[in-house]
C-alpha atoms as a PDB file:
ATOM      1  CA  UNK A   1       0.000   0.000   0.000  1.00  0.00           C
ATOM      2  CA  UNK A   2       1.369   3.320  -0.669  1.00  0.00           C
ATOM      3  CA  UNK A   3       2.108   5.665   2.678  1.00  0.00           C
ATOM      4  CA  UNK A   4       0.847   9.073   2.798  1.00  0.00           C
ATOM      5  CA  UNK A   5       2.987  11.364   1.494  1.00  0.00           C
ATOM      6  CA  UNK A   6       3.926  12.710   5.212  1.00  0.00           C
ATOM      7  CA  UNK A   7       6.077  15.521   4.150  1.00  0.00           C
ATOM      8  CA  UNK A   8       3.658  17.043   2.469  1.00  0.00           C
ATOM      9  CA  UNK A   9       1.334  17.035   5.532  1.00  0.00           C
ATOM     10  CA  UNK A  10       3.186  18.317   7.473  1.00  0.00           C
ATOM     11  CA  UNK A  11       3.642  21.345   5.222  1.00  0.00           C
ATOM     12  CA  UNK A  12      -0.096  21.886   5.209  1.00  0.00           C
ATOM     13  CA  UNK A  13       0.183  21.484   8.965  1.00  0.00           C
ATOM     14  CA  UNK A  14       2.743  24.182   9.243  1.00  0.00           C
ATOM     15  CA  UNK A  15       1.014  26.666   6.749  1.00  0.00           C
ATOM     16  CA  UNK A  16      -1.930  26.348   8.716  1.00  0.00           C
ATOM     17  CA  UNK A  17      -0.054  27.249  11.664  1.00  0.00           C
ATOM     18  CA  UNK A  18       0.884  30.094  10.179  1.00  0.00           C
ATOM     19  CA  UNK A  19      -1.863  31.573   8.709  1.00  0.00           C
ATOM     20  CA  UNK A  20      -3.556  30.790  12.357  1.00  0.00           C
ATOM     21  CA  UNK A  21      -0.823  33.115  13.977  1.00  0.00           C
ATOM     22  CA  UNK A  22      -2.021  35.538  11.133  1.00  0.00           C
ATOM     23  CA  UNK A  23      -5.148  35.223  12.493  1.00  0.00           C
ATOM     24  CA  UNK A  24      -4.077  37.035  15.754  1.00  0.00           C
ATOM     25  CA  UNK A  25      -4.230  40.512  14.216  1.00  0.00           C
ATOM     26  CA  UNK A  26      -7.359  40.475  12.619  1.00  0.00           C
ATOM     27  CA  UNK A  27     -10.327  42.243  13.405  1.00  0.00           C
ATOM     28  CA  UNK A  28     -13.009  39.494  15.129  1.00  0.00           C
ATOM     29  CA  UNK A  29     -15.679  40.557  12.637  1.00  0.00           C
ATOM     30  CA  UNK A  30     -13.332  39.016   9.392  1.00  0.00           C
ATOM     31  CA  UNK A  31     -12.534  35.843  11.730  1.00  0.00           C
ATOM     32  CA  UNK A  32     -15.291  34.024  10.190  1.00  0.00           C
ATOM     33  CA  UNK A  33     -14.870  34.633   6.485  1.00  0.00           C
ATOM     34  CA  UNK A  34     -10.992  33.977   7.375  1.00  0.00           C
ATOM     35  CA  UNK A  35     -11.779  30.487   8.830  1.00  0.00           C
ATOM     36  CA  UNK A  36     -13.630  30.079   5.252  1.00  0.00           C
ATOM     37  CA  UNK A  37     -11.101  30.421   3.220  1.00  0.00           C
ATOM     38  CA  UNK A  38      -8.967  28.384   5.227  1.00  0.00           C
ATOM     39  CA  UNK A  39     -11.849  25.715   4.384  1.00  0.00           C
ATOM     40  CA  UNK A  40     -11.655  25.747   0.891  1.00  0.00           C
ATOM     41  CA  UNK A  41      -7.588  25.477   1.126  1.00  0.00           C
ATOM     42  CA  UNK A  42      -8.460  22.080   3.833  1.00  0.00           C
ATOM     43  CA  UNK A  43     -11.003  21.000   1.270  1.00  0.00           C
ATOM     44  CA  UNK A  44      -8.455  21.567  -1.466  1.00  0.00           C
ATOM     45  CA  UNK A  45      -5.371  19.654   0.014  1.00  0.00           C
ATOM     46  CA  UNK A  46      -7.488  16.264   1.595  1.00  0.00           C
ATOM     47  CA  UNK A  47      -7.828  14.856  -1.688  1.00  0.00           C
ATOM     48  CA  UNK A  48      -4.647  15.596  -2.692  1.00  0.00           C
ATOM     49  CA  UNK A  49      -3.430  14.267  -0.135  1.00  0.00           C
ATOM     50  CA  UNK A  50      -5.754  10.784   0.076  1.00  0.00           C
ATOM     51  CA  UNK A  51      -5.300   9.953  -3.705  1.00  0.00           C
ATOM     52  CA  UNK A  52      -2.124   8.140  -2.496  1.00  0.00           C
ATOM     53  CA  UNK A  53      -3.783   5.183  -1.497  1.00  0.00           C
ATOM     54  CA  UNK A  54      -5.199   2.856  -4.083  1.00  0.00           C
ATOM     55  CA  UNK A  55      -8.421   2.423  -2.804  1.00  0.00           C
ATOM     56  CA  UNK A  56      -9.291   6.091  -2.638  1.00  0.00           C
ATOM     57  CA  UNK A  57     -12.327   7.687  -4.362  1.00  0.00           C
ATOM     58  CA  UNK A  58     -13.949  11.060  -3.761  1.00  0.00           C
ATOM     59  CA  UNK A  59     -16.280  11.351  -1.191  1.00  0.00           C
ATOM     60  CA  UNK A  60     -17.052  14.996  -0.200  1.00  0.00           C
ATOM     61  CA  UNK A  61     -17.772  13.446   3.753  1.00  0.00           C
ATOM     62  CA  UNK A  62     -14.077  13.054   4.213  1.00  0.00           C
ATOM     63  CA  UNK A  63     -14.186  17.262   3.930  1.00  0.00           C
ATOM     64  CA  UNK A  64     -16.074  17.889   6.857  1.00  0.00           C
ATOM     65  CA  UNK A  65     -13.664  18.028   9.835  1.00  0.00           C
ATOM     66  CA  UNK A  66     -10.892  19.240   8.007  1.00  0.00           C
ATOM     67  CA  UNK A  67     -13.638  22.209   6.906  1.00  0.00           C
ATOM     68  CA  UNK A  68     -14.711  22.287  10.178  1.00  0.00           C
ATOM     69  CA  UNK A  69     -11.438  22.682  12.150  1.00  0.00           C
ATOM     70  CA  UNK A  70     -10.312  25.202   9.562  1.00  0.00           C
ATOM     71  CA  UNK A  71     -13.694  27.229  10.260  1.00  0.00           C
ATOM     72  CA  UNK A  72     -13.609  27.556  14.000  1.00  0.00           C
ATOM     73  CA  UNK A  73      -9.608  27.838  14.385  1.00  0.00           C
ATOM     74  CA  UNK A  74      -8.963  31.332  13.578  1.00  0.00           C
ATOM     75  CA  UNK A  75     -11.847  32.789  16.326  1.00  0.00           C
ATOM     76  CA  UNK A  76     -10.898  30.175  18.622  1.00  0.00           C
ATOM     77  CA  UNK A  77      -7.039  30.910  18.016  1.00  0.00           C
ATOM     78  CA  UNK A  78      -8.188  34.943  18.411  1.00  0.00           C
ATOM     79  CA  UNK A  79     -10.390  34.139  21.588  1.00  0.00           C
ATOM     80  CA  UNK A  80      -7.233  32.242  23.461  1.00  0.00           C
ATOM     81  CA  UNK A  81      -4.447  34.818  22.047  1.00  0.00           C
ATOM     82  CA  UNK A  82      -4.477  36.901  24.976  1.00  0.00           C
ATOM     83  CA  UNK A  83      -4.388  34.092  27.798  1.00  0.00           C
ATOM     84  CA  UNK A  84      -2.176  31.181  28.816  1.00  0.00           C
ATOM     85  CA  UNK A  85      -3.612  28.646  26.445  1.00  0.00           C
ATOM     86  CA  UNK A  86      -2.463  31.085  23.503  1.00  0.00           C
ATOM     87  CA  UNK A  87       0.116  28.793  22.300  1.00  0.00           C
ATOM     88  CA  UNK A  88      -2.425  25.891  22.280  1.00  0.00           C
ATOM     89  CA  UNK A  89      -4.817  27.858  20.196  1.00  0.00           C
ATOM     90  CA  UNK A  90      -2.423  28.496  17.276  1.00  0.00           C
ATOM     91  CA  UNK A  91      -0.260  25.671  17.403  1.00  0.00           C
ATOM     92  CA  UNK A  92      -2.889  22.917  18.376  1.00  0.00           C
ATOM     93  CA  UNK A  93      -5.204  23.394  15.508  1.00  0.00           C
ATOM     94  CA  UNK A  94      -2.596  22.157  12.968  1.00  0.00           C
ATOM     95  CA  UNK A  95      -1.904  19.436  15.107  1.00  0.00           C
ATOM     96  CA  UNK A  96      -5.114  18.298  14.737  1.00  0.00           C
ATOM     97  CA  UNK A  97      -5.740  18.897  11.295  1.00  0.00           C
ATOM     98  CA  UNK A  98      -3.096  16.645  10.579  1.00  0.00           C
ATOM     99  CA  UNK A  99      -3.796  13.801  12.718  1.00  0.00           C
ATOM    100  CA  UNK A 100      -7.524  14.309  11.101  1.00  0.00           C
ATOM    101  CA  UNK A 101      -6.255  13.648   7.660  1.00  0.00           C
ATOM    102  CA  UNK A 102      -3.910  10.794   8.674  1.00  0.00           C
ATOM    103  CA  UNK A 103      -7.535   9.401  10.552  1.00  0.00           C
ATOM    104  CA  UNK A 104      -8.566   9.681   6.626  1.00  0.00           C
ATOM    105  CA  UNK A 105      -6.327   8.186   5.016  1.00  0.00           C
ATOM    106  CA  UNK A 106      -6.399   5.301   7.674  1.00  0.00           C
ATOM    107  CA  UNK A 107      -9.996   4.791   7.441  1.00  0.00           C
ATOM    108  CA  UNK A 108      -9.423   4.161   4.152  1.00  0.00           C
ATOM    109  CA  UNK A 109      -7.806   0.938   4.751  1.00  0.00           C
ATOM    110  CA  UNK A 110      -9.636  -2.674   5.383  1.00  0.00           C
ATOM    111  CA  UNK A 111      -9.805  -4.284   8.530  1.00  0.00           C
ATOM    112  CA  UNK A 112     -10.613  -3.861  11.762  1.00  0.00           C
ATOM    113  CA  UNK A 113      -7.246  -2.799  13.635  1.00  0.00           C
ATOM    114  CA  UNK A 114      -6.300  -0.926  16.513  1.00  0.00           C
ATOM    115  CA  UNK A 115      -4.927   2.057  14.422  1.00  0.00           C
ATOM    116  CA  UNK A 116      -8.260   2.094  12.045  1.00  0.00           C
ATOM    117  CA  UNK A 117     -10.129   1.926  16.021  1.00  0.00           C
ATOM    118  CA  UNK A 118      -8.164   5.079  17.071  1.00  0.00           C
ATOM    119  CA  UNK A 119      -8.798   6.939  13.734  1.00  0.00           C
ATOM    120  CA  UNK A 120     -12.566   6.320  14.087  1.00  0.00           C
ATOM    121  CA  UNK A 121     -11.828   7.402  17.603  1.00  0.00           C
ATOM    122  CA  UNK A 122      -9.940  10.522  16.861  1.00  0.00           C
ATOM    123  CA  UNK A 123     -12.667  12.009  14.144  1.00  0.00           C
ATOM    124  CA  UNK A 124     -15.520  11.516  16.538  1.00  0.00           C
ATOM    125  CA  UNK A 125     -13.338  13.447  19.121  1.00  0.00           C
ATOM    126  CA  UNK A 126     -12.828  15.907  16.829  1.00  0.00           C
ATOM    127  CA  UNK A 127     -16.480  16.617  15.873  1.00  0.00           C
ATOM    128  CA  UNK A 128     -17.307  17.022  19.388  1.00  0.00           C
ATOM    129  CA  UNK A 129     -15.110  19.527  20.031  1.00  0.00           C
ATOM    130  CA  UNK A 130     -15.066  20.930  16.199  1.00  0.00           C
ATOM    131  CA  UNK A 131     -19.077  21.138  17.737  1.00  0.00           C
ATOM    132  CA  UNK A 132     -18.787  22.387  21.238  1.00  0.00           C
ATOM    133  CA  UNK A 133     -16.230  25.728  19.417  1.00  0.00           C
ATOM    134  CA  UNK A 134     -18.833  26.592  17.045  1.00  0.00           C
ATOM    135  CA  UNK A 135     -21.747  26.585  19.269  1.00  0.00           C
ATOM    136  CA  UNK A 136     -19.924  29.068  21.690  1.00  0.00           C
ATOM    137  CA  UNK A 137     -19.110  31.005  19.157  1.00  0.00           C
ATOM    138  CA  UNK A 138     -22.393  31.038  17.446  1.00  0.00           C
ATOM    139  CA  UNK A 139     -24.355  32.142  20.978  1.00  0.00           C
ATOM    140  CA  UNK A 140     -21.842  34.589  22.163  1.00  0.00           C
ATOM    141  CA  UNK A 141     -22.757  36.412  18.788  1.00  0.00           C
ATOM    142  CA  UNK A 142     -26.368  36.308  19.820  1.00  0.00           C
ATOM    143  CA  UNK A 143     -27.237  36.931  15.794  1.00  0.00           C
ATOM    144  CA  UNK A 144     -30.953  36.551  15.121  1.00  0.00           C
ATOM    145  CA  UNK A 145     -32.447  33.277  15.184  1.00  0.00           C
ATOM    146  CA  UNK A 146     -33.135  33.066  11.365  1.00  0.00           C
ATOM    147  CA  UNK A 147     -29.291  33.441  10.769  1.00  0.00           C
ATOM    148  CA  UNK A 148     -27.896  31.434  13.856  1.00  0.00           C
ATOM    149  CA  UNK A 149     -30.555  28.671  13.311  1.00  0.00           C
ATOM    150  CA  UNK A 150     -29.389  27.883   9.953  1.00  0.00           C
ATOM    151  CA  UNK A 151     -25.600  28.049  11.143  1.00  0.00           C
ATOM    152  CA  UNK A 152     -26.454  25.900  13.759  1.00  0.00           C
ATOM    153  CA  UNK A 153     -28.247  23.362  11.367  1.00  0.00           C
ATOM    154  CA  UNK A 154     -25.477  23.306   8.722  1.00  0.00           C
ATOM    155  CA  UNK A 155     -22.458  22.350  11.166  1.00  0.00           C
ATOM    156  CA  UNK A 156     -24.896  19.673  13.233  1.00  0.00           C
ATOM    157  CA  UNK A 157     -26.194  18.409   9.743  1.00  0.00           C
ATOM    158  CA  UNK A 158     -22.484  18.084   8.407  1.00  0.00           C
ATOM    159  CA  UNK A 159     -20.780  17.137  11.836  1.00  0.00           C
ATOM    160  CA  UNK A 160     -23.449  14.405  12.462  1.00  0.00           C
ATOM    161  CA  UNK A 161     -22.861  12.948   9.185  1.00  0.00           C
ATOM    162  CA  UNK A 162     -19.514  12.561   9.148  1.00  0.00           C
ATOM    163  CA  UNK A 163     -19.754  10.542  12.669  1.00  0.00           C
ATOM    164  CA  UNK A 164     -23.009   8.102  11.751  1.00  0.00           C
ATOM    165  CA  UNK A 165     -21.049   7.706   8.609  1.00  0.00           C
ATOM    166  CA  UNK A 166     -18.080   5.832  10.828  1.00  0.00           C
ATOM    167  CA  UNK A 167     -19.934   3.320  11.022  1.00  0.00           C
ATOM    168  CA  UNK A 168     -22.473   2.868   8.980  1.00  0.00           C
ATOM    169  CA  UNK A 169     -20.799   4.813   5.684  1.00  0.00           C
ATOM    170  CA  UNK A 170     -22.350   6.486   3.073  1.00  0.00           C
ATOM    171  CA  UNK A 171     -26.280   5.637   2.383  1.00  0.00           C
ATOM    172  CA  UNK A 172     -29.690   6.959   2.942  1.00  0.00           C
ATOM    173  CA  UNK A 173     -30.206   6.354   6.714  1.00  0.00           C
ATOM    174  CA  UNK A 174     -26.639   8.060   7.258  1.00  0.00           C
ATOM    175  CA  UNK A 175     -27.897  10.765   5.213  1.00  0.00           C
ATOM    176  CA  UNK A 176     -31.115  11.248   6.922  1.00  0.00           C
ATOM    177  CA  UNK A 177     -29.292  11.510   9.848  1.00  0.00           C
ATOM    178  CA  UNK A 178     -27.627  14.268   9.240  1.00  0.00           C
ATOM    179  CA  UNK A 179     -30.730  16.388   7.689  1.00  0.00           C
ATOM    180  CA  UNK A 180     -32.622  15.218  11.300  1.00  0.00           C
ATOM    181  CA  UNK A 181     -29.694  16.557  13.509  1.00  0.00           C
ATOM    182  CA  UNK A 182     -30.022  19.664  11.388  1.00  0.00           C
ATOM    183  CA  UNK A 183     -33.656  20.205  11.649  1.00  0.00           C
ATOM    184  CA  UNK A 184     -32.986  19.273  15.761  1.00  0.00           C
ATOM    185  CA  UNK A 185     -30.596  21.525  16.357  1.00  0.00           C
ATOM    186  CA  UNK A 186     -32.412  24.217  14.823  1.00  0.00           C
ATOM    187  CA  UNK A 187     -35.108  23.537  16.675  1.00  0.00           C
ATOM    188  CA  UNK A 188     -33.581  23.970  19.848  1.00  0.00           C
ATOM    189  CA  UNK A 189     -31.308  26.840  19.211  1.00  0.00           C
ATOM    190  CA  UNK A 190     -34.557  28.905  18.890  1.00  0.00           C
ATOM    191  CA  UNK A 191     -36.452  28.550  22.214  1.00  0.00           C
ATOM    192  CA  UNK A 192     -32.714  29.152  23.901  1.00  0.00           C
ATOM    193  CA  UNK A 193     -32.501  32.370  22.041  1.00  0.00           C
ATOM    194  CA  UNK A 194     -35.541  33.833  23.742  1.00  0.00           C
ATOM    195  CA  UNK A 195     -33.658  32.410  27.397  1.00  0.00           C
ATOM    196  CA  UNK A 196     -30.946  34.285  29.635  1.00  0.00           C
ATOM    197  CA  UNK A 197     -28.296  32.183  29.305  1.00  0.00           C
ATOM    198  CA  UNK A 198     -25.040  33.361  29.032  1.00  0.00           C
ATOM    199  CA  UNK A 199     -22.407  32.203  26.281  1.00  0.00           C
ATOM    200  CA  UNK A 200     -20.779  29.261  27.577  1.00  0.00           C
ATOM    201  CA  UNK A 201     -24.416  28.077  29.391  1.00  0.00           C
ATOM    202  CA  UNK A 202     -26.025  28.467  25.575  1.00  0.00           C
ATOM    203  CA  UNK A 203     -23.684  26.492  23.815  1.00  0.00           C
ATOM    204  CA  UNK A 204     -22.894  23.957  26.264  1.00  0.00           C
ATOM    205  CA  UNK A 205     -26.511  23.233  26.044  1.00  0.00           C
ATOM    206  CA  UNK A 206     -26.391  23.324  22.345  1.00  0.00           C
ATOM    207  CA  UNK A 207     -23.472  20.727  22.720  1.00  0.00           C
ATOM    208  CA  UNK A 208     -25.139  18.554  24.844  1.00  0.00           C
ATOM    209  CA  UNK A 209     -28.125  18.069  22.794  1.00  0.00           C
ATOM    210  CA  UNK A 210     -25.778  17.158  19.715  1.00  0.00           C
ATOM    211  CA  UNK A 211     -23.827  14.724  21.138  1.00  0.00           C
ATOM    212  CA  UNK A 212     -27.010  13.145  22.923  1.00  0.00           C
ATOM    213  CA  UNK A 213     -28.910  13.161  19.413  1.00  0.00           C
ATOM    214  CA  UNK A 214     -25.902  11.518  17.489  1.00  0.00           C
ATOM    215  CA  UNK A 215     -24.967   9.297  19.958  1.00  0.00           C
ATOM    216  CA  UNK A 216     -28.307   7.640  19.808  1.00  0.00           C
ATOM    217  CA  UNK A 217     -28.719   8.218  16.111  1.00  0.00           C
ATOM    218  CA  UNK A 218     -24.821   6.424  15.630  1.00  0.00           C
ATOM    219  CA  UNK A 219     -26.346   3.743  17.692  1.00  0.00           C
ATOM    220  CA  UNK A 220     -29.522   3.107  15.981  1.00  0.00           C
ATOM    221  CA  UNK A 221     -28.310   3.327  12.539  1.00  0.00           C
ATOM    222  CA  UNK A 222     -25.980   0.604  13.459  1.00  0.00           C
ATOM    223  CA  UNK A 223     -28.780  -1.447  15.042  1.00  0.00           C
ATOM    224  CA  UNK A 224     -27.113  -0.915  18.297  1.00  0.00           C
ATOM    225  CA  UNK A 225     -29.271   1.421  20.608  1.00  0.00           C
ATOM    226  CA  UNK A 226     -30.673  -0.719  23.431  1.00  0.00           C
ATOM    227  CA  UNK A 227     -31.785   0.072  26.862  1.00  0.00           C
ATOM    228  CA  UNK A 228     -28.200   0.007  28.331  1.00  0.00           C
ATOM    229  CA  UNK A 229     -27.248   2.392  25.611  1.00  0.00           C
ATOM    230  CA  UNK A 230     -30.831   4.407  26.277  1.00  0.00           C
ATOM    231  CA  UNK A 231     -29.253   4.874  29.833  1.00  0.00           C
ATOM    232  CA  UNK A 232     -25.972   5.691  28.743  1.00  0.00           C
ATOM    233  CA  UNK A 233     -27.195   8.764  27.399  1.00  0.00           C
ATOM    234  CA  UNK A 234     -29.858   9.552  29.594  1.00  0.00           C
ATOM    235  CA  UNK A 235     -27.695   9.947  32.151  1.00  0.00           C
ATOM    236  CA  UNK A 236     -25.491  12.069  29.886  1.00  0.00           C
ATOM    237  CA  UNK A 237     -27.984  14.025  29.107  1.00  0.00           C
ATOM    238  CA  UNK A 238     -29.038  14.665  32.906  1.00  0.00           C
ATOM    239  CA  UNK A 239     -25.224  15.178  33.792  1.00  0.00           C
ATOM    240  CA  UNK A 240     -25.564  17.644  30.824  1.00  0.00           C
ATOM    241  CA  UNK A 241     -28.192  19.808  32.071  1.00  0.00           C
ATOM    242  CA  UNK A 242     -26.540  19.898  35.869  1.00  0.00           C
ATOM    243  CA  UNK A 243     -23.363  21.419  33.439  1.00  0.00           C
ATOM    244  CA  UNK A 244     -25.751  24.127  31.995  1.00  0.00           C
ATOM    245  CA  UNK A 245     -27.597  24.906  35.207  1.00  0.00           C
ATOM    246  CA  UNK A 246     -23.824  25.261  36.828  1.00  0.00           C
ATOM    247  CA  UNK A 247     -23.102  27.400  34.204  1.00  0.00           C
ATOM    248  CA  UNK A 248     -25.844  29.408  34.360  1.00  0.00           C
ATOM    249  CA  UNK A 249     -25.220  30.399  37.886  1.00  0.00           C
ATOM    250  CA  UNK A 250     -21.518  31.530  37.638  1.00  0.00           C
END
């Protein structure tokens, strides 16, 4: 099998960096349309990068983390620059985009090994947290619901995809998934507009809705969700709400 050209990974890695460190002295308002073109250049280099195996074909669900960590890096990057973690916020991000692309490129082998494990592992991870970023971000903006609701519904439609899809791949139930965590998330960003909550209250209970409504959907596409697993995430879900009511109070 032919290895991923590493070199060349690591010099999207390191240009990321830098255009992250970039992102330090730019106004917050052109964060957003930064972290998009960072996108398309993500979006650009994964299948460059990927056509090195043999058994590689285009699928545009391998995009969506990459797209996603490019999008939220820069504000992230820009909301840690002036504390301790500000060397984590621009030098982490690359980190991860390249261990995202080597998950790629590892999924795209057969078998069921512990590296292929810790790749399926490492992009769920990621769309958690890829999640958790852009809902802060979204409610500390406070935009109207018409314009965060459909932000909202595009990165929970995309991020949920790209998770069922782990296991189940590419086919209509995965896809289905991701246009009900859309319409879900959407749905619940709109009755917490109209509640105090403060930022990180708002989109930790943004977050824990998400990862609640794809655990179960990841579990019941794959014919898995049960009433151990239906406890599982009740309980996470009640753990969840403590988090927000915590929150809420400080």
């Amino acid at each position: 099998m032919t290895t991923l050209p590493h070199e060349r990974l690591l010099v999207l890695a390191v240009v990321f960096t830098m255009a992250l460190g970039l992102s330090l002295t730019l106004a917050p308002s052109i964060l957003p349309w930064y972290g998009a073109a960072l996108a398309v250049l993500a979006c650009a280099a994964v299948p460059y990068l990927l056509h090195a195996h043999p058994g590689y074909s285009f699928s545009p669900l391998r995009l969506i983390l990459p797209a996603g960590v490019a999008i939220a890096s820069p504000s992230v990057a820009h909301a840690l620059g002036n504390g301790p973690f500000r060397l984590p916020g621009v030098f982490g991000p690359g980190a991860l985009l390249y261990g995202v692309v080597l998950a790629e490129y590892l999924l795209l082998g057969q078998g069921r090994d512990t590296s292929i494990r810790a790749a399926r592992l490492l992009l769920t991870v990621t769309a958690c947290g890829v999640a958790l970023a852009v809902f802060l971000l979204i409610y500390e903006a406070k935009e109207r619901s018409l314009i965060s609701g459909n932000l909202v519904a595009a990165i929970s439609g995309a991020l949920a995809l790209r998770v069922v899809a782990l296991d189940a791949g590419a086919g209509p139930k995965t896809y289905w998934s991701g246009v009900i965590a859309a319409v879900a998330m959407a749905e619940v960003l709109w009755p917490l507009n109209y509640w105090v909550l403060g930022s990180v209250a708002g989109g930790l209970a943004l977050f824990v809705t998400f990862y609640v409504l794809v655990g179960v959907m990841r579990q019941s596409v794959a014919g898995q969700l049960g009433q151990t697993e239906l406890l599982e995430y009740g309980t996470v879900s009640l753990a969840g709400l403590l988090m927000v009511f915590v929150a809420s109070r400080l």
